[in-house]
PDB file of N, CA and C in Angstrom:
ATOM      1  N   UNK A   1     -17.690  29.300 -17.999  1.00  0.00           N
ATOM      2  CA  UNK A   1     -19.043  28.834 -18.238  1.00  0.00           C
ATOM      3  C   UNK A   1     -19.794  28.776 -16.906  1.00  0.00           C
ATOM      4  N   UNK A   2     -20.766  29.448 -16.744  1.00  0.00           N
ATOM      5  CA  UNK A   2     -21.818  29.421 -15.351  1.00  0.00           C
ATOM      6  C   UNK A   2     -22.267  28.010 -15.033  1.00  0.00           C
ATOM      7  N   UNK A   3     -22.191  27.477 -14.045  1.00  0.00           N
ATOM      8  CA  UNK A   3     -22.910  26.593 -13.675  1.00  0.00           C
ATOM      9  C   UNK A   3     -23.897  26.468 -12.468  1.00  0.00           C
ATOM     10  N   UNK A   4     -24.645  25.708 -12.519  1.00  0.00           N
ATOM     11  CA  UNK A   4     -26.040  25.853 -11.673  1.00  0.00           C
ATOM     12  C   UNK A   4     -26.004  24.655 -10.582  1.00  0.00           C
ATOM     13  N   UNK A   5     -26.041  25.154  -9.436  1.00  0.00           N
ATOM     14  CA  UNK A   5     -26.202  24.104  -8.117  1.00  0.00           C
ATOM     15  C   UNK A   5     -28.248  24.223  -7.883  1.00  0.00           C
ATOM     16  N   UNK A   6     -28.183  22.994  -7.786  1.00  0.00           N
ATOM     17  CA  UNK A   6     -29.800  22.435  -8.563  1.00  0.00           C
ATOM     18  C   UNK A   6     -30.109  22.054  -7.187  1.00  0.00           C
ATOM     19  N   UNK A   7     -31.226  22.065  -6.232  1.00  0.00           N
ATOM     20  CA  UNK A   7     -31.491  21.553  -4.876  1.00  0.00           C
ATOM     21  C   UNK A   7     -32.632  21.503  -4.816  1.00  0.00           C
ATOM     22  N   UNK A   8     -33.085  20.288  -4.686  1.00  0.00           N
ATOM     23  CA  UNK A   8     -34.809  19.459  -4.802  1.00  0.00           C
ATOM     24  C   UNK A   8     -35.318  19.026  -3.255  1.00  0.00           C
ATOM     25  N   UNK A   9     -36.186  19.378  -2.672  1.00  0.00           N
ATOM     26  CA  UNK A   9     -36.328  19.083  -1.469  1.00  0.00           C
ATOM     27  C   UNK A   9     -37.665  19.026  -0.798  1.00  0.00           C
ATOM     28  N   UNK A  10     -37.661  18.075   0.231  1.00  0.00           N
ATOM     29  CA  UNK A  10     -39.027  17.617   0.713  1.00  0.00           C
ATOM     30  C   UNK A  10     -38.263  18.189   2.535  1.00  0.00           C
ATOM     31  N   UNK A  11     -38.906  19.298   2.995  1.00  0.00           N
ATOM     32  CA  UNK A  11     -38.565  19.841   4.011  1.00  0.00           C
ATOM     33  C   UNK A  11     -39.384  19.290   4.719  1.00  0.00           C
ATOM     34  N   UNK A  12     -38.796  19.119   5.657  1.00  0.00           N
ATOM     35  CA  UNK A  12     -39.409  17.980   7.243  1.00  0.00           C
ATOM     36  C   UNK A  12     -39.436  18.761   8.614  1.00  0.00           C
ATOM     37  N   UNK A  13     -38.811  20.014   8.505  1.00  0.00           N
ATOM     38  CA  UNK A  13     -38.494  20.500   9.664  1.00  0.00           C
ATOM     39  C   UNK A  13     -38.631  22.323   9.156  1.00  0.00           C
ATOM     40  N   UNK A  14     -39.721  23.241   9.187  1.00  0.00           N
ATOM     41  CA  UNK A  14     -39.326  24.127   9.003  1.00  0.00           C
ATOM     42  C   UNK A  14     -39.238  25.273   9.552  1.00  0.00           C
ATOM     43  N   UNK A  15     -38.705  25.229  11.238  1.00  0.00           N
ATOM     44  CA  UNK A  15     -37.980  25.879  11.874  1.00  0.00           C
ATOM     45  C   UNK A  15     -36.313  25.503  11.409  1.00  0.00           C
ATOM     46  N   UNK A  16     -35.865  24.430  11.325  1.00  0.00           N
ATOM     47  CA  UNK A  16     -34.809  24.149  11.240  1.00  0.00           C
ATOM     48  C   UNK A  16     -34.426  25.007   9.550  1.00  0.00           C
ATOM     49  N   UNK A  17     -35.586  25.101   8.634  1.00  0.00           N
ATOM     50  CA  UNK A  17     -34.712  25.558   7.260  1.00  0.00           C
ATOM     51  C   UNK A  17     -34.822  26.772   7.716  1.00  0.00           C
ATOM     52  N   UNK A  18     -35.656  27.519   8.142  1.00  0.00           N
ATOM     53  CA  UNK A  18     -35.243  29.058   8.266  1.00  0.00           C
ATOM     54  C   UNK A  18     -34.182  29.482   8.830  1.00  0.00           C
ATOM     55  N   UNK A  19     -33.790  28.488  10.205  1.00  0.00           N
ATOM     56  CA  UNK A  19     -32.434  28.424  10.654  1.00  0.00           C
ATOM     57  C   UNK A  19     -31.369  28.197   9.174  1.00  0.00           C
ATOM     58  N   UNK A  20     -31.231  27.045   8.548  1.00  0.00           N
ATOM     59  CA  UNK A  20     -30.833  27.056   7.324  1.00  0.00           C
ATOM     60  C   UNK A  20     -30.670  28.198   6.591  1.00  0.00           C
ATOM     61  N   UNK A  21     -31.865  28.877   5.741  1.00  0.00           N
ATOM     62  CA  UNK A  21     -31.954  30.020   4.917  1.00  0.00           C
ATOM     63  C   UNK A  21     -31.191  30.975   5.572  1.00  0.00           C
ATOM     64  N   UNK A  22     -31.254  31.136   7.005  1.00  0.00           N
ATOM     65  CA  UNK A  22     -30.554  32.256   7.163  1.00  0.00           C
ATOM     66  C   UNK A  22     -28.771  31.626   7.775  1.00  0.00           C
ATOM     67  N   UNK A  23     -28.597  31.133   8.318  1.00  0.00           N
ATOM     68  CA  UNK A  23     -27.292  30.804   7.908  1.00  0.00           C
ATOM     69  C   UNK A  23     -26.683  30.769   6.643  1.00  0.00           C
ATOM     70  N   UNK A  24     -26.934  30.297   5.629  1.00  0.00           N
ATOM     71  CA  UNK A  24     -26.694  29.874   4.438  1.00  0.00           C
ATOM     72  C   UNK A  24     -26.474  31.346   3.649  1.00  0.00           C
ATOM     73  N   UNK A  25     -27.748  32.118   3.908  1.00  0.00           N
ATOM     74  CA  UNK A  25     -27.302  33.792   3.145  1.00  0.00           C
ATOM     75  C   UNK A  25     -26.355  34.330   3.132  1.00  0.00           C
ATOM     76  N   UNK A  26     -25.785  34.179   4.722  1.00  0.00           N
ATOM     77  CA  UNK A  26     -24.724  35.093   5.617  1.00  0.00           C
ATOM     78  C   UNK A  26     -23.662  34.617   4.663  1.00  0.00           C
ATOM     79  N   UNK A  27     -23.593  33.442   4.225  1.00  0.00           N
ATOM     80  CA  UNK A  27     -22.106  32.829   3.441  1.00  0.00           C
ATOM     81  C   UNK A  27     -22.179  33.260   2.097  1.00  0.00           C
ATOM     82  N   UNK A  28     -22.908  33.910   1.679  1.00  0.00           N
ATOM     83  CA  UNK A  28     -22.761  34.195  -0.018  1.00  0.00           C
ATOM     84  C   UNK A  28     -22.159  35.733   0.043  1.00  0.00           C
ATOM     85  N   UNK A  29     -21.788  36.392   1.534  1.00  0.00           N
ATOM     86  CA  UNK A  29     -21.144  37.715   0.724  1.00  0.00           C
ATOM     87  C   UNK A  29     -19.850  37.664  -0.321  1.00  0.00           C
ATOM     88  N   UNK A  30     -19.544  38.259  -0.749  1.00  0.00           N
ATOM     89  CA  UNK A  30     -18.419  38.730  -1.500  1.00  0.00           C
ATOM     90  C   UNK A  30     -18.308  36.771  -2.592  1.00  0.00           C
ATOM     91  N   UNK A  31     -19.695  36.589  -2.808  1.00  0.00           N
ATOM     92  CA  UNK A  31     -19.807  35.360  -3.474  1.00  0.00           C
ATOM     93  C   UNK A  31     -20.058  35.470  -5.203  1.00  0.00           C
ATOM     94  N   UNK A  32     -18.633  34.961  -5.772  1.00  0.00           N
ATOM     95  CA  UNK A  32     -19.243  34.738  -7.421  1.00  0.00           C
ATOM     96  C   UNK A  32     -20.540  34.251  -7.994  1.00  0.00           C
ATOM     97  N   UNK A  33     -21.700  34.684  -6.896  1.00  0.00           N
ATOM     98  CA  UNK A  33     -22.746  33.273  -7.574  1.00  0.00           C
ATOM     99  C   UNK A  33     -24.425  33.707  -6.982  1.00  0.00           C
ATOM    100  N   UNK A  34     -25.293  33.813  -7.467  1.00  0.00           N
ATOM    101  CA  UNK A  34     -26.537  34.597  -7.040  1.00  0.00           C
ATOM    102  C   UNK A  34     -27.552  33.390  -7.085  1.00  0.00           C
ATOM    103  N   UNK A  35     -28.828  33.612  -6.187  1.00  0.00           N
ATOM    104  CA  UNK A  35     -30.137  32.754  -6.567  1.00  0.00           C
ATOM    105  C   UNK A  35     -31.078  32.930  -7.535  1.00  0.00           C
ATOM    106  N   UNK A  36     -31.008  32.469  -8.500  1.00  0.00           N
ATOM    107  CA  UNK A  36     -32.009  32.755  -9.147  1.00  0.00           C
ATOM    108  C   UNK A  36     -33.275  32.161  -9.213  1.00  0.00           C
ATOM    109  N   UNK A  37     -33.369  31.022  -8.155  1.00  0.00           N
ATOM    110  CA  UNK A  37     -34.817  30.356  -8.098  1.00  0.00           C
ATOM    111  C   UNK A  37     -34.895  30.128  -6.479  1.00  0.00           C
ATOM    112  N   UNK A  38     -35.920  30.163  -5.843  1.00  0.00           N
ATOM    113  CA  UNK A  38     -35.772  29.851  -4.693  1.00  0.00           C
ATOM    114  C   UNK A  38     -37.283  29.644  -4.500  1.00  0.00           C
ATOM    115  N   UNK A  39     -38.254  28.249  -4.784  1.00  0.00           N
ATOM    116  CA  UNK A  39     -39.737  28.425  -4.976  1.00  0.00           C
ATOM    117  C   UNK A  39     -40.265  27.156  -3.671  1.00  0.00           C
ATOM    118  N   UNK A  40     -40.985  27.250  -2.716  1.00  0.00           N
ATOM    119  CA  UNK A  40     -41.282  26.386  -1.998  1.00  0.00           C
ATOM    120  C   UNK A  40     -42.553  26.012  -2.337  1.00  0.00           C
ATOM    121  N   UNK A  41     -43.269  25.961  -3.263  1.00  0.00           N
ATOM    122  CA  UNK A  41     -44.392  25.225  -3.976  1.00  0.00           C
ATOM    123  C   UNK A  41     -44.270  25.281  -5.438  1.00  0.00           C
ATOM    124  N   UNK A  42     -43.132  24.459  -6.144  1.00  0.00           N
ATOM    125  CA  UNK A  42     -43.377  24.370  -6.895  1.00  0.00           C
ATOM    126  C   UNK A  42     -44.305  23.070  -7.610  1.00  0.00           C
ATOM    127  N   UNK A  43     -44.774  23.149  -8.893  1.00  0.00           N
ATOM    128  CA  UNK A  43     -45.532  22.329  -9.539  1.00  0.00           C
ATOM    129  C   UNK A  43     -44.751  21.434 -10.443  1.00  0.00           C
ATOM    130  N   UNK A  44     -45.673  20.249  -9.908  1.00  0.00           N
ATOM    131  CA  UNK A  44     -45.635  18.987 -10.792  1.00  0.00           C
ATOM    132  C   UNK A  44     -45.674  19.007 -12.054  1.00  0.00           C
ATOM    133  N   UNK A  45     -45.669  19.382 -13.221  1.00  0.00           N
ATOM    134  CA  UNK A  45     -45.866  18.694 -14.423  1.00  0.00           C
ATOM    135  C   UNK A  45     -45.391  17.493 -15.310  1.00  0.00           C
ATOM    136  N   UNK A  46     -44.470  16.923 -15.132  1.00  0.00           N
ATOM    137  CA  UNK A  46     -44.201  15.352 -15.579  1.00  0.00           C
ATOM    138  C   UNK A  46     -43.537  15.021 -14.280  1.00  0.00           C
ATOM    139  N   UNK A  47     -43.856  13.912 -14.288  1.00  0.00           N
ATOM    140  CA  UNK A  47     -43.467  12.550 -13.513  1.00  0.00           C
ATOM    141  C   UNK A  47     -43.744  12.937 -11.763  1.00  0.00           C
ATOM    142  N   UNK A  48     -42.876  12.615 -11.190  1.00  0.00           N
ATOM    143  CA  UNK A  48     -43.182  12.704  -9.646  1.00  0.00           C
ATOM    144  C   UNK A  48     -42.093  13.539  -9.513  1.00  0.00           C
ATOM    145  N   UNK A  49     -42.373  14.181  -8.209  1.00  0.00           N
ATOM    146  CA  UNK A  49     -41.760  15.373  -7.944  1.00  0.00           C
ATOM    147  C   UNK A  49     -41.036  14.786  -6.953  1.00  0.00           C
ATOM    148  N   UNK A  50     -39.720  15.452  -6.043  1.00  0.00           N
ATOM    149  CA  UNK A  50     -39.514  15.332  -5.040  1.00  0.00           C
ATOM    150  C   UNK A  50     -39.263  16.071  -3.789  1.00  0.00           C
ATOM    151  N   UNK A  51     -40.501  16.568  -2.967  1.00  0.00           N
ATOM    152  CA  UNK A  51     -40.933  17.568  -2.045  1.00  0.00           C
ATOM    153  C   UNK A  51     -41.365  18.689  -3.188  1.00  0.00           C
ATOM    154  N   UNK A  52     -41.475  20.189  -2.236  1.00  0.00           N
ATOM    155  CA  UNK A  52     -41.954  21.194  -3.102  1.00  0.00           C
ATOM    156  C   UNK A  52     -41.180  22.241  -3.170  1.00  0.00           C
ATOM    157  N   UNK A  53     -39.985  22.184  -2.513  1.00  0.00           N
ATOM    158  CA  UNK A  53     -38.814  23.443  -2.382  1.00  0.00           C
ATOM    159  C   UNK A  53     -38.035  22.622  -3.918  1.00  0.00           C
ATOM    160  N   UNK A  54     -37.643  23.716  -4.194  1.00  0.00           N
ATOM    161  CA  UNK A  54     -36.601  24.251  -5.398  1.00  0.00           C
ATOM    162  C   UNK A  54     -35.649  24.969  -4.961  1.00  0.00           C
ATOM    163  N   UNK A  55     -34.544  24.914  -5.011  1.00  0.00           N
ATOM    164  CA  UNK A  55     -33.324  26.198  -5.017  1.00  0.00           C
ATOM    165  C   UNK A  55     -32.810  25.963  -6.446  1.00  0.00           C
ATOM    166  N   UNK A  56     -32.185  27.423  -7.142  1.00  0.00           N
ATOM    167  CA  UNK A  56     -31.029  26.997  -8.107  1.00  0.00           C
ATOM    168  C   UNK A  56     -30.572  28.033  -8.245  1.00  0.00           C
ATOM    169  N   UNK A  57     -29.134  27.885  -7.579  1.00  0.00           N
ATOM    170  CA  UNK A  57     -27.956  28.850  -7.773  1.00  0.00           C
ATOM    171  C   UNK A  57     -27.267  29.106  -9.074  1.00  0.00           C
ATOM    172  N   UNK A  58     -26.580  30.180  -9.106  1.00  0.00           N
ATOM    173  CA  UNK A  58     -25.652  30.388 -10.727  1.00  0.00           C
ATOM    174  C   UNK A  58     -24.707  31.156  -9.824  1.00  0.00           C
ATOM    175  N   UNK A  59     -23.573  29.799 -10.604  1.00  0.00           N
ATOM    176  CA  UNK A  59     -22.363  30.752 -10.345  1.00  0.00           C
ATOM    177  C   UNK A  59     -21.447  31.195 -11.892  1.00  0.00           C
ATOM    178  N   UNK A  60     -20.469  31.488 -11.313  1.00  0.00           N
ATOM    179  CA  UNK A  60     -19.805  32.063 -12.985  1.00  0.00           C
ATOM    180  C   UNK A  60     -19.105  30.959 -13.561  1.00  0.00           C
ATOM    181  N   UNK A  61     -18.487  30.160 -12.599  1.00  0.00           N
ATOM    182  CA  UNK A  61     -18.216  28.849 -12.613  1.00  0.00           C
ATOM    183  C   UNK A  61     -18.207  27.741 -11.701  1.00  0.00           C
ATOM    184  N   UNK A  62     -17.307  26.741 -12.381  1.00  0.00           N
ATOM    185  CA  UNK A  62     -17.541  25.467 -10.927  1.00  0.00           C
ATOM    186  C   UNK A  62     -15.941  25.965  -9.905  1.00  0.00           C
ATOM    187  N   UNK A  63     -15.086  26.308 -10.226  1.00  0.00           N
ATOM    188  CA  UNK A  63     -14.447  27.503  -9.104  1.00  0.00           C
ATOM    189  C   UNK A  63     -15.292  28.276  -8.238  1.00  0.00           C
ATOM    190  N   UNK A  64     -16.106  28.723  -8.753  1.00  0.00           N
ATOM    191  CA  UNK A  64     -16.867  30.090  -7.845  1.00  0.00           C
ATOM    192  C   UNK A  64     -17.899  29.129  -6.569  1.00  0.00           C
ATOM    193  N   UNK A  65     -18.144  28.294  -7.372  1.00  0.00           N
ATOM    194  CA  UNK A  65     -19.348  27.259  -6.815  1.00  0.00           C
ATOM    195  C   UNK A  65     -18.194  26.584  -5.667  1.00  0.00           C
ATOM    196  N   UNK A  66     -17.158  25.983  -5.927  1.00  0.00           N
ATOM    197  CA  UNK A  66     -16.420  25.224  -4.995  1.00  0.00           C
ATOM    198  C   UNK A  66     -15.784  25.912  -4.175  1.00  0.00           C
ATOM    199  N   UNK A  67     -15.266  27.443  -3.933  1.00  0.00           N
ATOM    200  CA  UNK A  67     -14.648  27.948  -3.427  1.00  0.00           C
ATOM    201  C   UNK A  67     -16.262  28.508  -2.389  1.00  0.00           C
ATOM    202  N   UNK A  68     -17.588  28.763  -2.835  1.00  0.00           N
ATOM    203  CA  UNK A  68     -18.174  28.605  -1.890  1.00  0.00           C
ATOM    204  C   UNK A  68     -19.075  27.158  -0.764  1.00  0.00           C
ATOM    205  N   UNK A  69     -19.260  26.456  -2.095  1.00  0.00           N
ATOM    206  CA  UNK A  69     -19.668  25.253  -1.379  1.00  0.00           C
ATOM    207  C   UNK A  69     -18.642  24.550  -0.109  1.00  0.00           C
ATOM    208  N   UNK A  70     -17.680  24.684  -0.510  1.00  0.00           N
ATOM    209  CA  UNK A  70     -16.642  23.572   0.384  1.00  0.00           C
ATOM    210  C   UNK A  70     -16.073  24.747   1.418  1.00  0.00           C
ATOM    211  N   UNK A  71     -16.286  25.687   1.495  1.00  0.00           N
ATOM    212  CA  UNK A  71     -15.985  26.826   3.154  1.00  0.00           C
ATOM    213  C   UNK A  71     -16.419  26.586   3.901  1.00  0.00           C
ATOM    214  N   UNK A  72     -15.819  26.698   4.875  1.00  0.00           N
ATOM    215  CA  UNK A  72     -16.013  26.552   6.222  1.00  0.00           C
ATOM    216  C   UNK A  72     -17.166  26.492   6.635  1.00  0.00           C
ATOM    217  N   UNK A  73     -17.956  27.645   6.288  1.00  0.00           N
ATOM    218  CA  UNK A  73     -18.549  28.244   6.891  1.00  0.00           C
ATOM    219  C   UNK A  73     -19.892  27.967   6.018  1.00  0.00           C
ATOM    220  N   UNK A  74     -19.871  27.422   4.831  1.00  0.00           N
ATOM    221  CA  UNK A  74     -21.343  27.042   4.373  1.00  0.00           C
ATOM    222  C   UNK A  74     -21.183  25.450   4.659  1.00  0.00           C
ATOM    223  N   UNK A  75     -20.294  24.611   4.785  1.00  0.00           N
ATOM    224  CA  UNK A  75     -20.386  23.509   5.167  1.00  0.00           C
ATOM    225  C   UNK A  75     -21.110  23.046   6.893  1.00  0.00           C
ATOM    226  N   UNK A  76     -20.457  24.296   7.490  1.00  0.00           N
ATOM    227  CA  UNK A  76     -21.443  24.507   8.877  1.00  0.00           C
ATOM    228  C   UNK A  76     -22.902  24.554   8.406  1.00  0.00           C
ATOM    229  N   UNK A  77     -23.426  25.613   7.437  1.00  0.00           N
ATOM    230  CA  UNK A  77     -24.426  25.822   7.561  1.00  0.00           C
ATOM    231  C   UNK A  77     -25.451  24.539   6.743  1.00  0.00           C
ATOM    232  N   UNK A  78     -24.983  23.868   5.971  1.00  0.00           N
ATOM    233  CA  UNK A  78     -25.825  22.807   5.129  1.00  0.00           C
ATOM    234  C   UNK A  78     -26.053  21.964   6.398  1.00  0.00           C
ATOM    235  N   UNK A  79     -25.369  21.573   7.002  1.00  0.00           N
ATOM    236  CA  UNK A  79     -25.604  20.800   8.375  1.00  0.00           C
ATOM    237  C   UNK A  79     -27.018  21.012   8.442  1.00  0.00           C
ATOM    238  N   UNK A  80     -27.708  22.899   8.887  1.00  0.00           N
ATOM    239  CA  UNK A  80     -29.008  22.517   8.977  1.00  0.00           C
ATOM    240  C   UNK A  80     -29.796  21.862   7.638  1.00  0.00           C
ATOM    241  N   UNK A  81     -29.586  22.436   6.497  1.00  0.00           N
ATOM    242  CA  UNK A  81     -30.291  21.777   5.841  1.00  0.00           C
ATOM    243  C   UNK A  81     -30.481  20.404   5.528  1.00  0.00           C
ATOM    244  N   UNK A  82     -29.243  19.577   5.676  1.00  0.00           N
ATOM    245  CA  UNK A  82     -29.285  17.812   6.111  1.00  0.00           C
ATOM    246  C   UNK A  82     -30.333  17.076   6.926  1.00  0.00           C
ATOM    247  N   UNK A  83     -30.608  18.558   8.272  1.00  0.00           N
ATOM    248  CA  UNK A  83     -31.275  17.606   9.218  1.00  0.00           C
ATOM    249  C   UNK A  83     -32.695  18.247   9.210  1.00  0.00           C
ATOM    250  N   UNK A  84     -32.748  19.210   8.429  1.00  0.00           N
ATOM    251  CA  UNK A  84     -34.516  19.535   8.056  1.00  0.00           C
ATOM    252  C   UNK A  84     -35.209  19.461   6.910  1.00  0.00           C
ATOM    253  N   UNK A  85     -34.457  18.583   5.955  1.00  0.00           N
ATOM    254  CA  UNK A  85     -34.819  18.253   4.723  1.00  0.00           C
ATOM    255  C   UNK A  85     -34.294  16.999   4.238  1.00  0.00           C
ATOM    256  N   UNK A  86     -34.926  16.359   3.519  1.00  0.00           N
ATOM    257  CA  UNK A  86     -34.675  15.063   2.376  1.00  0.00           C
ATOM    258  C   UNK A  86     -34.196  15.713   1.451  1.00  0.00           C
ATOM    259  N   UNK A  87     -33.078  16.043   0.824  1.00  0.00           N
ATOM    260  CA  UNK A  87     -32.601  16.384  -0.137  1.00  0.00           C
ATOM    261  C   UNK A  87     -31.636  15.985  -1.183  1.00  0.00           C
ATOM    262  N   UNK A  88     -31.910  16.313  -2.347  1.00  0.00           N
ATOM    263  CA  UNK A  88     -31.266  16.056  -3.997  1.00  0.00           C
ATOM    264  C   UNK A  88     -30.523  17.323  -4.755  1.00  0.00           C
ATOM    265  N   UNK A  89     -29.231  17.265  -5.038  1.00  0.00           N
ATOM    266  CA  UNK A  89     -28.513  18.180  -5.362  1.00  0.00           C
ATOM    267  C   UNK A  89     -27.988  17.688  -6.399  1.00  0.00           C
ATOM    268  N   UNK A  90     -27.464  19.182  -7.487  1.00  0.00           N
ATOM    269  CA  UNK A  90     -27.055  18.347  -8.696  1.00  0.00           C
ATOM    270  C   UNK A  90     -26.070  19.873  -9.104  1.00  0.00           C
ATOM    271  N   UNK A  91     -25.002  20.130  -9.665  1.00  0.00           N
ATOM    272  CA  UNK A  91     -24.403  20.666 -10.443  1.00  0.00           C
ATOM    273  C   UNK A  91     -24.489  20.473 -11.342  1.00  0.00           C
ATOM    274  N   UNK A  92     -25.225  21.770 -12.736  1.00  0.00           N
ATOM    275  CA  UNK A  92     -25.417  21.453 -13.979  1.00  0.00           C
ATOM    276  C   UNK A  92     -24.196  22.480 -14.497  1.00  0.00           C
ATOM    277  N   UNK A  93     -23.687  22.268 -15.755  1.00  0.00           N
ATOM    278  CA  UNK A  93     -23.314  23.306 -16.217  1.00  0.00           C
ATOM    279  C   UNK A  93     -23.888  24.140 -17.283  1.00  0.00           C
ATOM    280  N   UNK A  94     -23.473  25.017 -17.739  1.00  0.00           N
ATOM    281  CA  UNK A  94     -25.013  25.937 -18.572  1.00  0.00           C
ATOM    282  C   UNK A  94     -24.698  26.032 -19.913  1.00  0.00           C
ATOM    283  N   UNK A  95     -25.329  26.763 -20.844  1.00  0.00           N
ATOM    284  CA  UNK A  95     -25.254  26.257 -22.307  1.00  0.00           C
ATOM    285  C   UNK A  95     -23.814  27.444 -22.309  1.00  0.00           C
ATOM    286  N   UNK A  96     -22.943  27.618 -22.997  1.00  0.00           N
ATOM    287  CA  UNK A  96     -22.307  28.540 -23.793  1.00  0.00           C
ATOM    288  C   UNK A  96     -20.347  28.407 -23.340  1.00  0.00           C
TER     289      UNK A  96
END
């Protein structure tokens, strides 16, 4: 079952996310799992938002997702995103 790494964010620093974005790419080769949203103005429509960046990944599963989240080498790279963003993360899993 695919599941979706969900990332809500109020960016504070954005030299530091491009540093981010591009670290962070370099770690998805040979990765079970693609972006399918990546919107830095998105819109409000109910309730309050939090910042205006969106990410949301799909992987094939929560294996594919953990075998990239917890590497080496993307755990280096979230570092930047910690320190140039306020951020909210969520693992959903998907209908089927």
């Amino acid at each position: 079952m695919s599941v979706y790494f969900v990332v809500q964010e109020k960016v504070t620093d954005e030299d530091g996310m491009a540093a981010y974005n591009k670290a962070a790419g370099a770690t998805f080769a040979g990765v079970r799992g693609k972006p399918i949203i990546v919107d830095n103005e998105v819109q409000s429509i109910e309730g309050e938002w939090h910042g205006a960046r969106l990410v949301v990944l799909e992987f094939e599963d929560e294996a594919a997702f953990r075998e990239w989240y917890d590497s080496p080498a993307y755990q280096e790279a979230v570092q930047l995103r910690f320190a140039a963003s306020d951020s909210r993360a969520v693992l959903a899993k998907g209908l089927g």
